[in-house]
Protein backbone atom coordinates (compact mmCIF):
# COMPACT_ATOMS: atom_id res chain seq x y z
CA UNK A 1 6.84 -79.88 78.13
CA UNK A 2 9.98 -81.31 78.99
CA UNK A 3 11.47 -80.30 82.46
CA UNK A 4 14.37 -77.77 82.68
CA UNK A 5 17.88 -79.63 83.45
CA UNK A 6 18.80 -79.36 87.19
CA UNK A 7 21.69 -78.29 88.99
CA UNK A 8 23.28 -79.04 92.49
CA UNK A 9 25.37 -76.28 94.13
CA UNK A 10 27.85 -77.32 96.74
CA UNK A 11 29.74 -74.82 99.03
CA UNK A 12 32.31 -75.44 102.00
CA UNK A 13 33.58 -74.06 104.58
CA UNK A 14 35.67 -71.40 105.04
CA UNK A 15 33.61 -70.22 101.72
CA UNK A 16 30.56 -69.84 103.26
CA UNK A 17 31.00 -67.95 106.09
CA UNK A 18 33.41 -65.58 103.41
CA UNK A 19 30.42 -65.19 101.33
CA UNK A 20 27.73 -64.83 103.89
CA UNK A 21 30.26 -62.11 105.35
CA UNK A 22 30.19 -60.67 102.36
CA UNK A 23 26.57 -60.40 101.43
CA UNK A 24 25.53 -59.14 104.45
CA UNK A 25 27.42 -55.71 103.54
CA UNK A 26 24.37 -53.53 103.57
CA UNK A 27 22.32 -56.19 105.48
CA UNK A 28 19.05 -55.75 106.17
CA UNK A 29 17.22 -53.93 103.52
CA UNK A 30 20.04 -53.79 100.48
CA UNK A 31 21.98 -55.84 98.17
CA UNK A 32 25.20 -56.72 97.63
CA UNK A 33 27.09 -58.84 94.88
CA UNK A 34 30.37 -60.48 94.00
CA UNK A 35 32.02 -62.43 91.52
CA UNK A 36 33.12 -66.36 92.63
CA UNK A 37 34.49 -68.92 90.22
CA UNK A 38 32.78 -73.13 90.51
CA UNK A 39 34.03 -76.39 89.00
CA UNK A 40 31.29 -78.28 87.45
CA UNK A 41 30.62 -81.69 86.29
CA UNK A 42 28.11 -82.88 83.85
CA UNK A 43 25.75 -85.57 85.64
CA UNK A 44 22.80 -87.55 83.75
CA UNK A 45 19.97 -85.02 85.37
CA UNK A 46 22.05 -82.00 84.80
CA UNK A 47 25.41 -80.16 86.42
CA UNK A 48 27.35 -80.30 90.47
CA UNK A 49 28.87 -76.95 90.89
CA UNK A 50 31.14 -76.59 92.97
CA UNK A 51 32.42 -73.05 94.79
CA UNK A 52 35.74 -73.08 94.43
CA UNK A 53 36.52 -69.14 95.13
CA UNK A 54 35.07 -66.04 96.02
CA UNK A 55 36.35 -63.02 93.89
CA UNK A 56 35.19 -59.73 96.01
CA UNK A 57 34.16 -55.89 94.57
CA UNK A 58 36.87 -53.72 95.50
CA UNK A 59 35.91 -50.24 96.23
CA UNK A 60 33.97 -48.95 93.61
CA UNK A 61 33.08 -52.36 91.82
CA UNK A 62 29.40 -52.46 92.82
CA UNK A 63 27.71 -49.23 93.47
CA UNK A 64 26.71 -48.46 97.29
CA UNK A 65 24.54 -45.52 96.16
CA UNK A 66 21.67 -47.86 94.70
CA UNK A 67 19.68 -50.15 96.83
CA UNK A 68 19.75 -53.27 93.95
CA UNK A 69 23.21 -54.40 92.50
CA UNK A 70 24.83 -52.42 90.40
CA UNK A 71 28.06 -53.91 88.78
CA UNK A 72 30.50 -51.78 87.29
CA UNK A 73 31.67 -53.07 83.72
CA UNK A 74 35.68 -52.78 85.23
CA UNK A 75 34.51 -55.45 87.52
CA UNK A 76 32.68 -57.40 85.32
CA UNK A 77 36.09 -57.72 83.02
CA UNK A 78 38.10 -58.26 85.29
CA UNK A 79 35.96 -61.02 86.25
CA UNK A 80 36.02 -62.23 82.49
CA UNK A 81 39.28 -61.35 81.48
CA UNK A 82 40.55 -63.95 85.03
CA UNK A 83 38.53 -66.62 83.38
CA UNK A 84 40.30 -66.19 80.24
CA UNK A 85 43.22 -67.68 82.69
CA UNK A 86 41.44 -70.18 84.48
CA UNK A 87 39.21 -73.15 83.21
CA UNK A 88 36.64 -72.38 86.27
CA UNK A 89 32.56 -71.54 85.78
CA UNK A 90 32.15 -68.09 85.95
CA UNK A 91 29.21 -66.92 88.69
CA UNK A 92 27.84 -64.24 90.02
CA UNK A 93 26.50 -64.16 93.51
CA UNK A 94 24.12 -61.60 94.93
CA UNK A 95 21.94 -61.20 98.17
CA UNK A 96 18.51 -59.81 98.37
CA UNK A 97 16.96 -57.73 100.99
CA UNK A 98 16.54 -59.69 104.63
CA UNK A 99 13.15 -61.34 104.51
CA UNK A 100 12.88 -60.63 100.76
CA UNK A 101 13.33 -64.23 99.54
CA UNK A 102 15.10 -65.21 96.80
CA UNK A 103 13.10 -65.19 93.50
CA UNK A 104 14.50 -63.82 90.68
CA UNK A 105 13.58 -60.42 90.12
CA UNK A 106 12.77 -58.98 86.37
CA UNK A 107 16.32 -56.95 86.87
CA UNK A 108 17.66 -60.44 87.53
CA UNK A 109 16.69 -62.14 84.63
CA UNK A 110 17.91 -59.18 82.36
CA UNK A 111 21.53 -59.29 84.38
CA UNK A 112 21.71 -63.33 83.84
CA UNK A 113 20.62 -63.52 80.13
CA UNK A 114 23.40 -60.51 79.83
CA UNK A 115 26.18 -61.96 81.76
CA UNK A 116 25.43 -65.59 80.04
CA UNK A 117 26.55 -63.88 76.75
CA UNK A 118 28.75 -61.83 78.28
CA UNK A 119 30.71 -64.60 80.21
CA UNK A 120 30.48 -67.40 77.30
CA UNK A 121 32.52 -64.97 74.91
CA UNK A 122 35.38 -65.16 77.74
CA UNK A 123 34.89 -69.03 79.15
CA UNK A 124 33.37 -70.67 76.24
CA UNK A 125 32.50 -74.25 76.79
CA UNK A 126 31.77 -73.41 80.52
CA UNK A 127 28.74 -72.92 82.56
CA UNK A 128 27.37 -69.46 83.96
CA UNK A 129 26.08 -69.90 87.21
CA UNK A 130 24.02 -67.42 89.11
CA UNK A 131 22.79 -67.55 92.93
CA UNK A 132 20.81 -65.35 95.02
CA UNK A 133 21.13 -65.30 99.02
CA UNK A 134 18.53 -64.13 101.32
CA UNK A 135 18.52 -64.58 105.20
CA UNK A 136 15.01 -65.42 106.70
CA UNK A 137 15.03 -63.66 110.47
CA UNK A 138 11.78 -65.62 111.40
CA UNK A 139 14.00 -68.75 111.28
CA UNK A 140 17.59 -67.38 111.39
CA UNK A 141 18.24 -69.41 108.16
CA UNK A 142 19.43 -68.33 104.35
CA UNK A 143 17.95 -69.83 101.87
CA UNK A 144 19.35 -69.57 97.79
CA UNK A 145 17.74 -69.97 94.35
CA UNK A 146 20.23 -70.00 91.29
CA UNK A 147 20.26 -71.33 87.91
CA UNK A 148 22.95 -72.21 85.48
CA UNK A 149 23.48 -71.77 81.77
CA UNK A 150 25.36 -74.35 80.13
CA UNK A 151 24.74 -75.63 76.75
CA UNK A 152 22.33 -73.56 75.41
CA UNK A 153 20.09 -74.07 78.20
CA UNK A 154 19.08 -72.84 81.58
CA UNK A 155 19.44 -75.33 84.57
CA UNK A 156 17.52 -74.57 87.72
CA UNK A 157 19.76 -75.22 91.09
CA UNK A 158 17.33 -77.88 92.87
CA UNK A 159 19.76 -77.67 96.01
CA UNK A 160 22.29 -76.06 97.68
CA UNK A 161 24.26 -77.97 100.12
CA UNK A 162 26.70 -75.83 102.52
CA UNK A 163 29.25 -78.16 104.72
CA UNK A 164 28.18 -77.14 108.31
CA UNK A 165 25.65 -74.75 107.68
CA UNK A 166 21.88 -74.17 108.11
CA UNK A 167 20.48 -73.70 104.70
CA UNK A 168 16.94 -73.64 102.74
């Protein structure tokens, strides 16, 4: 069986701390989500993404009711119809519960096949890259999984470096 392509996320600063910020909405036992847009570059093992900006839910964009992430479709085209305009990855970053690590969940899997189609329609050509953020109080750290699609194919995020931050 051959080995799924890998991935490399990098993030910087003031990014980070935005997103972190962010995710930590309805820290410590719900989830939040946003909308970012990467650059990318093809590599012999697989993709770099890079974060290059962090589009955030206005009011009403991901439901507060509802423990998981729950995106509303106005969001979701905005977020496609801006990549229509830009020549940017589109991704979708969520957090899980603190202490919850970041595995995929089955409601993960079914929102990233989705937004893979979803997404290629509007940035064909371009990667779909998802992330999930989870902070770890027994070592004050986050740590992130992701994976991209690109190609037909699904490519695992091996790494995530963040400039100046603490991160498994």
């Amino acid at each position: 069986m051959t080995a799924a392509p890998l991935a490399l996320l990098r993030v910087a600063e003031p990014e980070w701390s935005a997103l972190v910020t962010l995710l930590r909405t309805r820290y410590p036992h719900d989830e939040w989500a946003t909308f970012a847009r990467a650059g990318w570059r093809e590599t012999p093992d697989g993709l770099v993404v890079t974060l290059a900006g962090i589009d955030p839910p206005e009011s009403g964009d991901v439901d507060p009711r509802v423990s998981h992430v729950a995106i509303d479709e106005r969001y979701s085209l905005r977020a496609a119809l801006a990549a229509e305009r830009h020549a940017l990855a589109v991704t979708v970053i969520h957090s899980h519960p603190e202490g919850c690590g970041t595995d995929p969940s089955v409601v993960d899997d079914d929102m990233d096949r989705y937004y893979a189609r979803y997404f290629g329609d509007f940035a064909p050509g371009r990667p779909y890259v998802s992330l999930i953020v989870a902070h770890d109080p027994d070592c004050d750290a986050f740590s992130a999984t992701g994976r991209a699609f690109f190609n037909g194919c699904w490519h695992r995020v091996a790494g995530v470096t963040v400039e100046g931050a603490r991160i498994a």
